[in-house]
PDB file of N, CA and C in Angstrom:
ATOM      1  N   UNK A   1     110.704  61.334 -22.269  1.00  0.00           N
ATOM      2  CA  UNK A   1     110.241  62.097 -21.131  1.00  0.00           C
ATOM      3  C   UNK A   1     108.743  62.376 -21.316  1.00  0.00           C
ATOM      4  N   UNK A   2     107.847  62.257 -20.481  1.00  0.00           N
ATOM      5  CA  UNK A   2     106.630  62.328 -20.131  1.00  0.00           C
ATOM      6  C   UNK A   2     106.580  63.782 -20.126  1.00  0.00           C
ATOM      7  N   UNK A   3     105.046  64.390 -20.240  1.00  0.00           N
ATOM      8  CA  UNK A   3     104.524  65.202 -19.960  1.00  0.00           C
ATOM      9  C   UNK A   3     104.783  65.702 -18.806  1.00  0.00           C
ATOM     10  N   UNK A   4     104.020  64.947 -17.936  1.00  0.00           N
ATOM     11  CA  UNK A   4     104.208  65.746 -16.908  1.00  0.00           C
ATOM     12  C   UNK A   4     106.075  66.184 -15.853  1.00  0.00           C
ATOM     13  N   UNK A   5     106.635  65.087 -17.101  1.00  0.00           N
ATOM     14  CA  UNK A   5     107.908  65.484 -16.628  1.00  0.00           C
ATOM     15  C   UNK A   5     109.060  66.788 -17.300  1.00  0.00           C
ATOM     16  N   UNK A   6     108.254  67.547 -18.087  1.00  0.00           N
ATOM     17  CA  UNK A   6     108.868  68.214 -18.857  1.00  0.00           C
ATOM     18  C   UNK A   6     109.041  69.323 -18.301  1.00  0.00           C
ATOM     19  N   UNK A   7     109.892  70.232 -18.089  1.00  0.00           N
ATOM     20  CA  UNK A   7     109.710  71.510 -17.941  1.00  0.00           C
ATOM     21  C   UNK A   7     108.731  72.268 -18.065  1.00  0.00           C
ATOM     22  N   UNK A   8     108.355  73.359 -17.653  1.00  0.00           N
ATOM     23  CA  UNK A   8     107.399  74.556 -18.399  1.00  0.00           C
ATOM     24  C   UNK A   8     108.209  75.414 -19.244  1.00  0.00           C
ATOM     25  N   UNK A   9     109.603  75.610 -18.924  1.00  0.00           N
ATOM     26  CA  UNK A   9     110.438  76.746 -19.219  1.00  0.00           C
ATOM     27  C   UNK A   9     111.956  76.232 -19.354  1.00  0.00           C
ATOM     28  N   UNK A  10     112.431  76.494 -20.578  1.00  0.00           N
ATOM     29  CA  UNK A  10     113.814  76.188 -20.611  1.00  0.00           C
ATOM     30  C   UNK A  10     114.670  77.181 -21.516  1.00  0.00           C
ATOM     31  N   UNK A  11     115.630  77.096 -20.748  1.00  0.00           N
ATOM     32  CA  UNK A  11     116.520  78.737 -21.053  1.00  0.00           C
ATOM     33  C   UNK A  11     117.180  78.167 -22.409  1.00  0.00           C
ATOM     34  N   UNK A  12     117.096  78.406 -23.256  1.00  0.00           N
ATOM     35  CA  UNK A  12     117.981  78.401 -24.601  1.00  0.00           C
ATOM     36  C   UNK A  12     119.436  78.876 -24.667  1.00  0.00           C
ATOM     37  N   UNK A  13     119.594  80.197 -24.183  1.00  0.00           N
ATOM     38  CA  UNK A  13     120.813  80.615 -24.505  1.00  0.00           C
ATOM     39  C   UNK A  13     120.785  81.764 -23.081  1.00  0.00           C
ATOM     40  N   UNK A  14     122.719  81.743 -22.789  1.00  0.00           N
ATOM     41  CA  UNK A  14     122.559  82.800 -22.121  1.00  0.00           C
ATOM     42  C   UNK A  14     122.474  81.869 -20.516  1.00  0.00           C
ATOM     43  N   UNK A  15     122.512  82.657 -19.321  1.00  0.00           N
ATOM     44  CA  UNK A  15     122.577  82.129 -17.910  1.00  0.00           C
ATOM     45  C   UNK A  15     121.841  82.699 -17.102  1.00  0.00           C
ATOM     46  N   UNK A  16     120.522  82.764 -16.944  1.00  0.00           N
ATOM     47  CA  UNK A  16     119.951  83.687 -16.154  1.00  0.00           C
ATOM     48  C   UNK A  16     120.029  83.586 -14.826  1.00  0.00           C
ATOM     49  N   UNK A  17     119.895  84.706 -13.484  1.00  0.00           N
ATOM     50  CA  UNK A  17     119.968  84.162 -12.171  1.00  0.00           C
ATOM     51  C   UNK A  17     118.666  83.622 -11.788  1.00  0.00           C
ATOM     52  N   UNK A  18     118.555  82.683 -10.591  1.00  0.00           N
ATOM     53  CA  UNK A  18     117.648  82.083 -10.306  1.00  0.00           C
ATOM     54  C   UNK A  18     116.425  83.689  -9.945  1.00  0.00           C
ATOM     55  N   UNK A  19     116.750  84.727  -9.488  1.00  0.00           N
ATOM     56  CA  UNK A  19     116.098  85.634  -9.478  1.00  0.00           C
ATOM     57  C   UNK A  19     115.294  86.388 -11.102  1.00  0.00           C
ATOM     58  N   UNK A  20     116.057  86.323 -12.005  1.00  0.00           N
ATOM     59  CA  UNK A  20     115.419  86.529 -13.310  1.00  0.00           C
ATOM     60  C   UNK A  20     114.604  85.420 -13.978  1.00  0.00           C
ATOM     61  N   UNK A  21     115.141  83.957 -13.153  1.00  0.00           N
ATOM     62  CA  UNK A  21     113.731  82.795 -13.843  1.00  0.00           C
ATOM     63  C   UNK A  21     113.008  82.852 -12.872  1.00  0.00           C
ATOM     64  N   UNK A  22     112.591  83.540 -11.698  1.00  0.00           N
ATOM     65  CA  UNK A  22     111.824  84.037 -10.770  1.00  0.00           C
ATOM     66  C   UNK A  22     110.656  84.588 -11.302  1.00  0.00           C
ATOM     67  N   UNK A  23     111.651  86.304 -11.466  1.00  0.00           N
ATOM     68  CA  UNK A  23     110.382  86.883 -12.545  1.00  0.00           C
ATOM     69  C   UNK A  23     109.953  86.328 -13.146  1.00  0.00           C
ATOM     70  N   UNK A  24     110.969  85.772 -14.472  1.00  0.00           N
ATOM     71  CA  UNK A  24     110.177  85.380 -16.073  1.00  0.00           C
ATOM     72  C   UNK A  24     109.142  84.237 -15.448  1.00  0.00           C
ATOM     73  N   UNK A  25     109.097  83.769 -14.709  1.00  0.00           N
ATOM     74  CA  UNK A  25     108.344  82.293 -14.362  1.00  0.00           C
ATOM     75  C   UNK A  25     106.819  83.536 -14.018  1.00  0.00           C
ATOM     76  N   UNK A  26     106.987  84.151 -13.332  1.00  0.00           N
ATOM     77  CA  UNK A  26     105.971  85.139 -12.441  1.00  0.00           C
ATOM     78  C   UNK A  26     105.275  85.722 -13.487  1.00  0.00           C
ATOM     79  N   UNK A  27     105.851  86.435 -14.985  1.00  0.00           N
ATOM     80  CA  UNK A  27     105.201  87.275 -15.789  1.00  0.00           C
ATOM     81  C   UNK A  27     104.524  86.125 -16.775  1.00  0.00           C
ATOM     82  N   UNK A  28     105.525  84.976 -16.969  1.00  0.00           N
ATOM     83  CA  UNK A  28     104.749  83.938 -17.458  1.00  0.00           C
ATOM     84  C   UNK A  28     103.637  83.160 -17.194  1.00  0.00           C
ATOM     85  N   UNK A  29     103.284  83.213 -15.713  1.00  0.00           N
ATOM     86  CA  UNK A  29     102.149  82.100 -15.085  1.00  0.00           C
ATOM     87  C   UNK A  29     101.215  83.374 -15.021  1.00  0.00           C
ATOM     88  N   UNK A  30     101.391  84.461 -14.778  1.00  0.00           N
ATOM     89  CA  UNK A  30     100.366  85.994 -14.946  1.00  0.00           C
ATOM     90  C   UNK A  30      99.898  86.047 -16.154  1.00  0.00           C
ATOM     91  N   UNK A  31     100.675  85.925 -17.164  1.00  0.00           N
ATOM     92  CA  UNK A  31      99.634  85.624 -18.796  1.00  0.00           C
ATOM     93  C   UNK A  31      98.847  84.565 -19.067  1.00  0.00           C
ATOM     94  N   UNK A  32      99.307  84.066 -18.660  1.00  0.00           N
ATOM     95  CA  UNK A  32      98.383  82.057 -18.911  1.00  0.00           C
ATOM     96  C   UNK A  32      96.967  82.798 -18.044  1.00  0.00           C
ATOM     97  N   UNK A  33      96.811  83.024 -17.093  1.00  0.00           N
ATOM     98  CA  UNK A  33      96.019  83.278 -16.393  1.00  0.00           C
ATOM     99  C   UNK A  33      95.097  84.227 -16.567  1.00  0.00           C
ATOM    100  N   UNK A  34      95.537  85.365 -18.192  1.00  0.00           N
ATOM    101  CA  UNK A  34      94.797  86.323 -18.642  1.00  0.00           C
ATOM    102  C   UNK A  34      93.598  86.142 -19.208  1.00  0.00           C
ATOM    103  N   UNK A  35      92.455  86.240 -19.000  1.00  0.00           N
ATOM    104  CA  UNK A  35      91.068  85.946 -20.178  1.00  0.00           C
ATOM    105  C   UNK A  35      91.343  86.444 -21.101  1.00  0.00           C
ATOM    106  N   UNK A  36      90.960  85.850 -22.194  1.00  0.00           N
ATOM    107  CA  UNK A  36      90.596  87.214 -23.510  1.00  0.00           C
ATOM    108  C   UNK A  36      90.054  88.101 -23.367  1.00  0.00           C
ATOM    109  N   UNK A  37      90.203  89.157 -23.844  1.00  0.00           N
ATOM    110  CA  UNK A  37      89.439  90.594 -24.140  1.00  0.00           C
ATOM    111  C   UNK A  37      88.088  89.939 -24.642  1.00  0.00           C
ATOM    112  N   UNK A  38      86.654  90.242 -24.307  1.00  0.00           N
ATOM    113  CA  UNK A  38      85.790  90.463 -25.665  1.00  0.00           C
ATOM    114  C   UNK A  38      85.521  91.508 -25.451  1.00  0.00           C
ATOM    115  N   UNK A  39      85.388  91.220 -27.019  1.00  0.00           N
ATOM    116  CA  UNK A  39      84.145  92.257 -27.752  1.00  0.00           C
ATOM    117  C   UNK A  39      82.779  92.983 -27.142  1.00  0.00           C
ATOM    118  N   UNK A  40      82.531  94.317 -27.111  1.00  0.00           N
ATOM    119  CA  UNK A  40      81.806  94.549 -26.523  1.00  0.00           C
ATOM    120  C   UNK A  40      80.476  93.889 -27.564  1.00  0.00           C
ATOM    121  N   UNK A  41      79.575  93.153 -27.175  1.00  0.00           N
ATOM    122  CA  UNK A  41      78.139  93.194 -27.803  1.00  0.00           C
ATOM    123  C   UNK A  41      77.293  93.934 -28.411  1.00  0.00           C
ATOM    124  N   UNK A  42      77.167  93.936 -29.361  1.00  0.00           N
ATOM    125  CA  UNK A  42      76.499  95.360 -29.506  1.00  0.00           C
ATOM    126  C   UNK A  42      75.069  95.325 -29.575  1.00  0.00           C
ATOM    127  N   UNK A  43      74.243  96.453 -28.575  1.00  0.00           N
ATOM    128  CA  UNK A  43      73.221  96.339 -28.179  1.00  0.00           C
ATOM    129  C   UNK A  43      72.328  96.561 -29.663  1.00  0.00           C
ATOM    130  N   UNK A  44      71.214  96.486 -29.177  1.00  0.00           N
ATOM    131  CA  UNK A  44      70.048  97.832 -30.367  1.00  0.00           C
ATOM    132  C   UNK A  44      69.464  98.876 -30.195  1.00  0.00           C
ATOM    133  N   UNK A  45      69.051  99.369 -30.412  1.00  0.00           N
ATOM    134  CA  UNK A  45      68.609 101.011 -30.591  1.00  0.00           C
ATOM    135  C   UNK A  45      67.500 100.905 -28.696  1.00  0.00           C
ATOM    136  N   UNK A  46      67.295 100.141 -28.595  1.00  0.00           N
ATOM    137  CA  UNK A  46      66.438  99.954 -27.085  1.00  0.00           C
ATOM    138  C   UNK A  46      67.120 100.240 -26.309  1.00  0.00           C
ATOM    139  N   UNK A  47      68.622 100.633 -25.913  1.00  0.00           N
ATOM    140  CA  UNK A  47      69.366 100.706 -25.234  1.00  0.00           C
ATOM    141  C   UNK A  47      70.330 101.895 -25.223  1.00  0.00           C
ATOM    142  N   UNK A  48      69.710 102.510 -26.067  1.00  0.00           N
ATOM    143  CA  UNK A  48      70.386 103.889 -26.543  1.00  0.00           C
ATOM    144  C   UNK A  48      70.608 104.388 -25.846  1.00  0.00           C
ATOM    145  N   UNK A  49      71.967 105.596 -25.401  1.00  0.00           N
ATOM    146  CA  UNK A  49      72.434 106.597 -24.550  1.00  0.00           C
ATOM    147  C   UNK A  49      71.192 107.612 -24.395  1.00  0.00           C
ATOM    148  N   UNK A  50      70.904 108.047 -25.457  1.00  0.00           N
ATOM    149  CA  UNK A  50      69.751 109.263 -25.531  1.00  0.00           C
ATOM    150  C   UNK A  50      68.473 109.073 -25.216  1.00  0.00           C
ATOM    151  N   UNK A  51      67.688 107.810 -24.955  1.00  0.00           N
ATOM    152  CA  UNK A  51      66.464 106.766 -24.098  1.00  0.00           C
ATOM    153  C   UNK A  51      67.026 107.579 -22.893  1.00  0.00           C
ATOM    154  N   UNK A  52      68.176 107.413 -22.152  1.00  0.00           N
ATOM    155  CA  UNK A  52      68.265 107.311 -20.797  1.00  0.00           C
ATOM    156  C   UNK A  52      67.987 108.677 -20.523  1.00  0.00           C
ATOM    157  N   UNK A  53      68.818 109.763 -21.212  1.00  0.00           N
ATOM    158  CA  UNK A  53      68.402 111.200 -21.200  1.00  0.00           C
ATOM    159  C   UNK A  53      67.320 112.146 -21.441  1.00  0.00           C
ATOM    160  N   UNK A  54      66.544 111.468 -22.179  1.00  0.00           N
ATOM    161  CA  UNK A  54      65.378 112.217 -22.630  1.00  0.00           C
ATOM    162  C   UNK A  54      64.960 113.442 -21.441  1.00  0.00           C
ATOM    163  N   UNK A  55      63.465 113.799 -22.172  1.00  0.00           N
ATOM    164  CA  UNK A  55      62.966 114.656 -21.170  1.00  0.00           C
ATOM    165  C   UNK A  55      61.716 113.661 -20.643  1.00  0.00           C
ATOM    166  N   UNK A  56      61.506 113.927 -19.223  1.00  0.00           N
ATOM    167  CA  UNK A  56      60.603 113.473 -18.693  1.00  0.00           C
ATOM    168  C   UNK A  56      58.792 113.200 -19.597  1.00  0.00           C
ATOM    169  N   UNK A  57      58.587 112.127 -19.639  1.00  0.00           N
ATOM    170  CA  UNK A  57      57.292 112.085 -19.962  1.00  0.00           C
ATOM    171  C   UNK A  57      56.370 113.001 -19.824  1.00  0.00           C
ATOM    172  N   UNK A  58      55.664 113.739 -19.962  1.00  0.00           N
ATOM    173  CA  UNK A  58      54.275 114.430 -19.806  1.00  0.00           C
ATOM    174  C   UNK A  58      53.104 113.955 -20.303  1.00  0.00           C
ATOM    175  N   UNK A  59      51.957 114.313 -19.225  1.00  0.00           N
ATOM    176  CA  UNK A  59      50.388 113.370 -19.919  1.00  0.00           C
ATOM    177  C   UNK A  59      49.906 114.185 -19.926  1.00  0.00           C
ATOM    178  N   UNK A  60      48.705 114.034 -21.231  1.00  0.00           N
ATOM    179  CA  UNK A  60      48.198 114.857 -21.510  1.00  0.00           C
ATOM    180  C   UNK A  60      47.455 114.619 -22.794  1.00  0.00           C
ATOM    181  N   UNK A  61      47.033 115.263 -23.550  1.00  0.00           N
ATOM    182  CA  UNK A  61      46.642 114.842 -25.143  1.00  0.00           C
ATOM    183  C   UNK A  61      47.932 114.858 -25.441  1.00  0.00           C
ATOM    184  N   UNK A  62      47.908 114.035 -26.731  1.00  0.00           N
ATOM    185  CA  UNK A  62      48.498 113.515 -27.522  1.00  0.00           C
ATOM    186  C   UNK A  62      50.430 113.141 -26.799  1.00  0.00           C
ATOM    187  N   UNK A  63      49.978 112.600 -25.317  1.00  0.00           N
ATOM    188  CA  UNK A  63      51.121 111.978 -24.542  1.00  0.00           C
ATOM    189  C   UNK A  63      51.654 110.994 -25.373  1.00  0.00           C
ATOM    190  N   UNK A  64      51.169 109.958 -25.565  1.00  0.00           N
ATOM    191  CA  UNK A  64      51.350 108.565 -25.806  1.00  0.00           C
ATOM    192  C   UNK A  64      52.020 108.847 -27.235  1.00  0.00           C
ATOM    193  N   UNK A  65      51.701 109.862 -27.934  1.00  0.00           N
ATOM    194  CA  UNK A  65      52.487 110.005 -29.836  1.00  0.00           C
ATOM    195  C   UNK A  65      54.173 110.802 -29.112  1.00  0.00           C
ATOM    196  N   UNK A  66      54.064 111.791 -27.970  1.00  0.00           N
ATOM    197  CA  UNK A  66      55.231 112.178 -27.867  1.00  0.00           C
ATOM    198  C   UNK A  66      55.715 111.486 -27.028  1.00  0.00           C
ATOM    199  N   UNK A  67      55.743 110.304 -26.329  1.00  0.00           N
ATOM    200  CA  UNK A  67      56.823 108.971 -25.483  1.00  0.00           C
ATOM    201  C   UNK A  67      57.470 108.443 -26.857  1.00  0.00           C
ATOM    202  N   UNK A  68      57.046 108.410 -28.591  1.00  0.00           N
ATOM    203  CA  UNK A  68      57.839 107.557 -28.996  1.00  0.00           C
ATOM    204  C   UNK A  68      58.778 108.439 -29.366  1.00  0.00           C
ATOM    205  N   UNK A  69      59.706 107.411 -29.819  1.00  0.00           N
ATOM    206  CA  UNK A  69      60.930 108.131 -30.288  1.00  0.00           C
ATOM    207  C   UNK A  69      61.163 108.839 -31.450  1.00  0.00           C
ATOM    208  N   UNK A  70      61.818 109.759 -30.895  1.00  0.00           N
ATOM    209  CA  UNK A  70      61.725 111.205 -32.030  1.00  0.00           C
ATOM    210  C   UNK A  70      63.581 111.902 -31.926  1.00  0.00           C
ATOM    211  N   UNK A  71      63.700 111.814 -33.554  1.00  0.00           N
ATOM    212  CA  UNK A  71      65.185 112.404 -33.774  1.00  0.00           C
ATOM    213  C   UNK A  71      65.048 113.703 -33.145  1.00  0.00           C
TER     214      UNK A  71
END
């Protein structure tokens, strides 16, 4: 038997109704169809939560030493 003549699914044991190889066919072709999860990427410090929050810039003397980043 050929490939393309093979089943996808064959019941081993047991008699299922055509309504339960319904489902199982349905939950089965729904996983095939799942992507993998990834991994989130992990950024670098340029992208930090606390960059986005800061306090607003101010100009002034010595502006440009307090824009960098400070614990």
């Amino acid at each position: 038997m050929s490939d393309a003549q093979r089943p996808l699914l064959r019941v081993v044991r047991g008699g299922p109704s055509p309504e339960e190889l319904a489902a199982l066919t349905v939950v089965v072709a729904a996983l095939s169809q799942r992507r993998p999860r990834r991994r989130p990427v992990p950024v670098g410090a340029w992208a930090s939560f606390a960059d986005a929050h800061r306090r607003p810039l101010q100009p002034g003397p010595g502006g440009w030493r307090a824009s960098g980043r400070s614990a």
